[in-house]
C-alpha atoms as a PDB file:
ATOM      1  CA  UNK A   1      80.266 117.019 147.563  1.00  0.00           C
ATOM      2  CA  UNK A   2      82.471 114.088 145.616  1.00  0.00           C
ATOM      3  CA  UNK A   3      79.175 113.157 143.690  1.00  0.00           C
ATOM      4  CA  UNK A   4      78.647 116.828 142.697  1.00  0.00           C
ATOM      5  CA  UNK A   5      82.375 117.223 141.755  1.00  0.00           C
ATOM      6  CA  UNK A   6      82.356 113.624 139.687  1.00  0.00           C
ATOM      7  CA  UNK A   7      79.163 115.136 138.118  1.00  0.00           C
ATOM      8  CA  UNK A   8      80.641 118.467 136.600  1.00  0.00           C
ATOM      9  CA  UNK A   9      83.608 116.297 135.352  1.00  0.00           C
ATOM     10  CA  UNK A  10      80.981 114.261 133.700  1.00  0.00           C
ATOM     11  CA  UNK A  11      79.412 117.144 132.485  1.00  0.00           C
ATOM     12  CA  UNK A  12      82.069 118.661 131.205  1.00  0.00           C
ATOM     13  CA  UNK A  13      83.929 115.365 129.665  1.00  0.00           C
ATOM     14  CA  UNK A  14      80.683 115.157 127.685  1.00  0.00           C
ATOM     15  CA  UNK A  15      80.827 118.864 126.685  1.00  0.00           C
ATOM     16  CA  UNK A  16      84.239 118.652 125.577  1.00  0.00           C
ATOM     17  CA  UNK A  17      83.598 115.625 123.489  1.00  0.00           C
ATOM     18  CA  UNK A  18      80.539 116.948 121.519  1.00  0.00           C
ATOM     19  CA  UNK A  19      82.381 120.703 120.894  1.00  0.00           C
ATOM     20  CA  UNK A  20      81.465 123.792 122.390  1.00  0.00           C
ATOM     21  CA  UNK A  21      77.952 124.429 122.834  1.00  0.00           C
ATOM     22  CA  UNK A  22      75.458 126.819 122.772  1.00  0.00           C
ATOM     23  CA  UNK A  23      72.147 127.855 123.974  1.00  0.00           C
ATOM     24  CA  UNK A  24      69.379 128.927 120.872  1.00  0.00           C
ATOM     25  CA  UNK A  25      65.459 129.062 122.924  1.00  0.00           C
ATOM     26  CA  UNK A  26      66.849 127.153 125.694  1.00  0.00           C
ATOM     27  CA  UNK A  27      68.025 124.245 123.957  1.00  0.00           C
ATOM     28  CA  UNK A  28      71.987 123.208 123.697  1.00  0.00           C
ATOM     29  CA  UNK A  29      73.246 123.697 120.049  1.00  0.00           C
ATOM     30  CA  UNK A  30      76.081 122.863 118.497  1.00  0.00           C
ATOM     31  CA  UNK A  31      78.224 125.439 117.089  1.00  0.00           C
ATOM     32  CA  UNK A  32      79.508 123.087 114.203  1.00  0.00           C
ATOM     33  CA  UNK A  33      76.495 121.019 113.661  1.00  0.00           C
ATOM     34  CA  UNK A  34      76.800 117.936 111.820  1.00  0.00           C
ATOM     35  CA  UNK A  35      76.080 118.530 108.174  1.00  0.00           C
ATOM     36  CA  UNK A  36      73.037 116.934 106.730  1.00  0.00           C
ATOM     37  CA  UNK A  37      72.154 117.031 102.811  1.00  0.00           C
ATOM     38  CA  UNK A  38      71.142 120.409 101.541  1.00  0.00           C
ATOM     39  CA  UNK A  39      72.421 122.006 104.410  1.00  0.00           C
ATOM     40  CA  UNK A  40      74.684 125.281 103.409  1.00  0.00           C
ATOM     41  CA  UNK A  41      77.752 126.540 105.548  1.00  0.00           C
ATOM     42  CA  UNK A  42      75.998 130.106 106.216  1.00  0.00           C
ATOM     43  CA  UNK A  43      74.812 127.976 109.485  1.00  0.00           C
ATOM     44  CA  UNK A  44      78.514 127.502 110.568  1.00  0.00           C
ATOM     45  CA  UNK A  45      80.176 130.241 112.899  1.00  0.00           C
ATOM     46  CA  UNK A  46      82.118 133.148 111.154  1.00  0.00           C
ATOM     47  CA  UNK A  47      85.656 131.642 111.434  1.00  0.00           C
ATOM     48  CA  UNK A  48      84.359 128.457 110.187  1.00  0.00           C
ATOM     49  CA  UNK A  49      82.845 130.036 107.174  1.00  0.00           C
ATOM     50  CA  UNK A  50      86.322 131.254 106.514  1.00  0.00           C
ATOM     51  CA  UNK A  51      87.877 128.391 107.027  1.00  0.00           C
ATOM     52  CA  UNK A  52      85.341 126.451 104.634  1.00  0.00           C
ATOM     53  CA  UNK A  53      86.481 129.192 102.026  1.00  0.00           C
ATOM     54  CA  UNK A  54      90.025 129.064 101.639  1.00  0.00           C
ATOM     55  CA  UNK A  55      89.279 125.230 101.340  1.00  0.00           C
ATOM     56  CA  UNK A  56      87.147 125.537  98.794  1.00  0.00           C
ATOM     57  CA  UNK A  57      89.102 128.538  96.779  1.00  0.00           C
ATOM     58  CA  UNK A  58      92.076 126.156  96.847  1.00  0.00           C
ATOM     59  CA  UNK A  59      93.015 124.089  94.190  1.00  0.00           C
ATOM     60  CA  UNK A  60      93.516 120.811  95.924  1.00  0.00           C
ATOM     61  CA  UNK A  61      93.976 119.547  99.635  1.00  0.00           C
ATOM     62  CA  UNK A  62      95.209 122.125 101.645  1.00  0.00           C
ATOM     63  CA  UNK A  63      97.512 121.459 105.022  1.00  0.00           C
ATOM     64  CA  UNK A  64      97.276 123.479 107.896  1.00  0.00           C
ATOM     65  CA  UNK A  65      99.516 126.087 107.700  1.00  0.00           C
ATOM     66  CA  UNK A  66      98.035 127.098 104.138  1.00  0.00           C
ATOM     67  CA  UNK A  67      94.608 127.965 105.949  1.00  0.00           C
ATOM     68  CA  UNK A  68      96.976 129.467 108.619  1.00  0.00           C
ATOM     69  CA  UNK A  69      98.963 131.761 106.511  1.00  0.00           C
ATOM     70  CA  UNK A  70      95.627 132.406 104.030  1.00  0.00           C
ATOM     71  CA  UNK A  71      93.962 133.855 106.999  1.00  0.00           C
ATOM     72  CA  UNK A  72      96.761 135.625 107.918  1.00  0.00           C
ATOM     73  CA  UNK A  73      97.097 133.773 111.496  1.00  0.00           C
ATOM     74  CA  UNK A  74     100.593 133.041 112.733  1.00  0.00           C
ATOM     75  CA  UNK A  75     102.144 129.369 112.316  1.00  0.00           C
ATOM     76  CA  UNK A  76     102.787 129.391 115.813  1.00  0.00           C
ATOM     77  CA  UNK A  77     102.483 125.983 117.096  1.00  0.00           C
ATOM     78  CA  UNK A  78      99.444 126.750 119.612  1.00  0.00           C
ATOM     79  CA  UNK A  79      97.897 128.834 116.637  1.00  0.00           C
ATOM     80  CA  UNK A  80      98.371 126.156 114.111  1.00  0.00           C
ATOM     81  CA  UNK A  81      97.169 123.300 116.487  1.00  0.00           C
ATOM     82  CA  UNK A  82      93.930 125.431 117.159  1.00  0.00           C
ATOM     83  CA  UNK A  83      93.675 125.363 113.222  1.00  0.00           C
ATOM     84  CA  UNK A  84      94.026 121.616 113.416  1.00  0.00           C
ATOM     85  CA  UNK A  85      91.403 121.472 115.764  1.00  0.00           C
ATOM     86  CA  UNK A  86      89.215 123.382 113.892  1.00  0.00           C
ATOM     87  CA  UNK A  87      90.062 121.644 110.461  1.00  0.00           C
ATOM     88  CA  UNK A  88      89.382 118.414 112.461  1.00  0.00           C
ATOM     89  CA  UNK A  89      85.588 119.311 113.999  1.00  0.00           C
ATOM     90  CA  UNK A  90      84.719 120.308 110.342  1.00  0.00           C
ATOM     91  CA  UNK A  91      85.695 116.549 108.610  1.00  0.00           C
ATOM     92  CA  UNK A  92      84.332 115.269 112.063  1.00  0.00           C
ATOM     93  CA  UNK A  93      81.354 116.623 111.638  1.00  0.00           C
ATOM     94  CA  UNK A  94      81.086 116.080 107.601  1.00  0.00           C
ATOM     95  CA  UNK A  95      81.975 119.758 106.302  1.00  0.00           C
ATOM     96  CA  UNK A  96      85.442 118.789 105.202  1.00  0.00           C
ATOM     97  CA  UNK A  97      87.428 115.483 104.367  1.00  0.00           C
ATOM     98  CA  UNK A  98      90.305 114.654 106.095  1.00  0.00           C
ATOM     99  CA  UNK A  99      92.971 112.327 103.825  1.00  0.00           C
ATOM    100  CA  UNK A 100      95.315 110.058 104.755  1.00  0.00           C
ATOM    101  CA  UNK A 101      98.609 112.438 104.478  1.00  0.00           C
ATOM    102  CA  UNK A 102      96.485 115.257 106.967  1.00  0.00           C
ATOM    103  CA  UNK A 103      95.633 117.167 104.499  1.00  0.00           C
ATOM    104  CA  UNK A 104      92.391 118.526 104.224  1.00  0.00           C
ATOM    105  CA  UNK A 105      89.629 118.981 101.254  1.00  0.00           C
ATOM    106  CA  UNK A 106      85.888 119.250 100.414  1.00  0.00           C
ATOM    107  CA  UNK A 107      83.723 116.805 100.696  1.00  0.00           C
ATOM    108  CA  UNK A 108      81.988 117.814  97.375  1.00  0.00           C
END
């Protein structure tokens, strides 16, 4: 029972590391996959896309409570955080560029 238990926190350690997953033909997908040359953000989730929008429409780095309030989500501290998050899995995985001060941009 311990070794199944250590094995789901394992599992889900990993899980939590990588981002949420998916399933596409029985294979585990990202749902912010790293962005490779060429690639366009249609293949992003639809509150990514968004996201990746009022970035770009912007006319510099934006901070987090500018996507916030552009998307019209409240600057609550959990919302904003969960904007953060989101902002942060994008320049993680090469979408966006995160600067020194926290703000964020494009990468193009």
């Amino acid at each position: 029972m311990a070794r199944r238990l250590a094995e789901q926190v394992r599992t889900e350690a990993e899980r939590t590391a990588t981002g949420p997953a998916g399933q596409v033909a029985g294979r585990a997908v990202l749902a912010v996959p790293p962005r490779e040359r060429g690639m366009d953000d249609a293949v992003l989730p639809a509150d990514y896309q968004r996201i990746m929008e009022v970035v770009r429409r912007a006319d510099g780095p934006v901070m987090v409570k500018q996507v916030c309030g552009e998307l019209g989500i409240a600057s609550a501290p959990a919302r904003s955080e969960a904007m953060r998050a989101k902002l942060n899995r994008l320049a993680e995985r090469g979408w966006l560029r995160k600067l020194v001060d926290g703000k964020f941009t494009t990468t193009l």
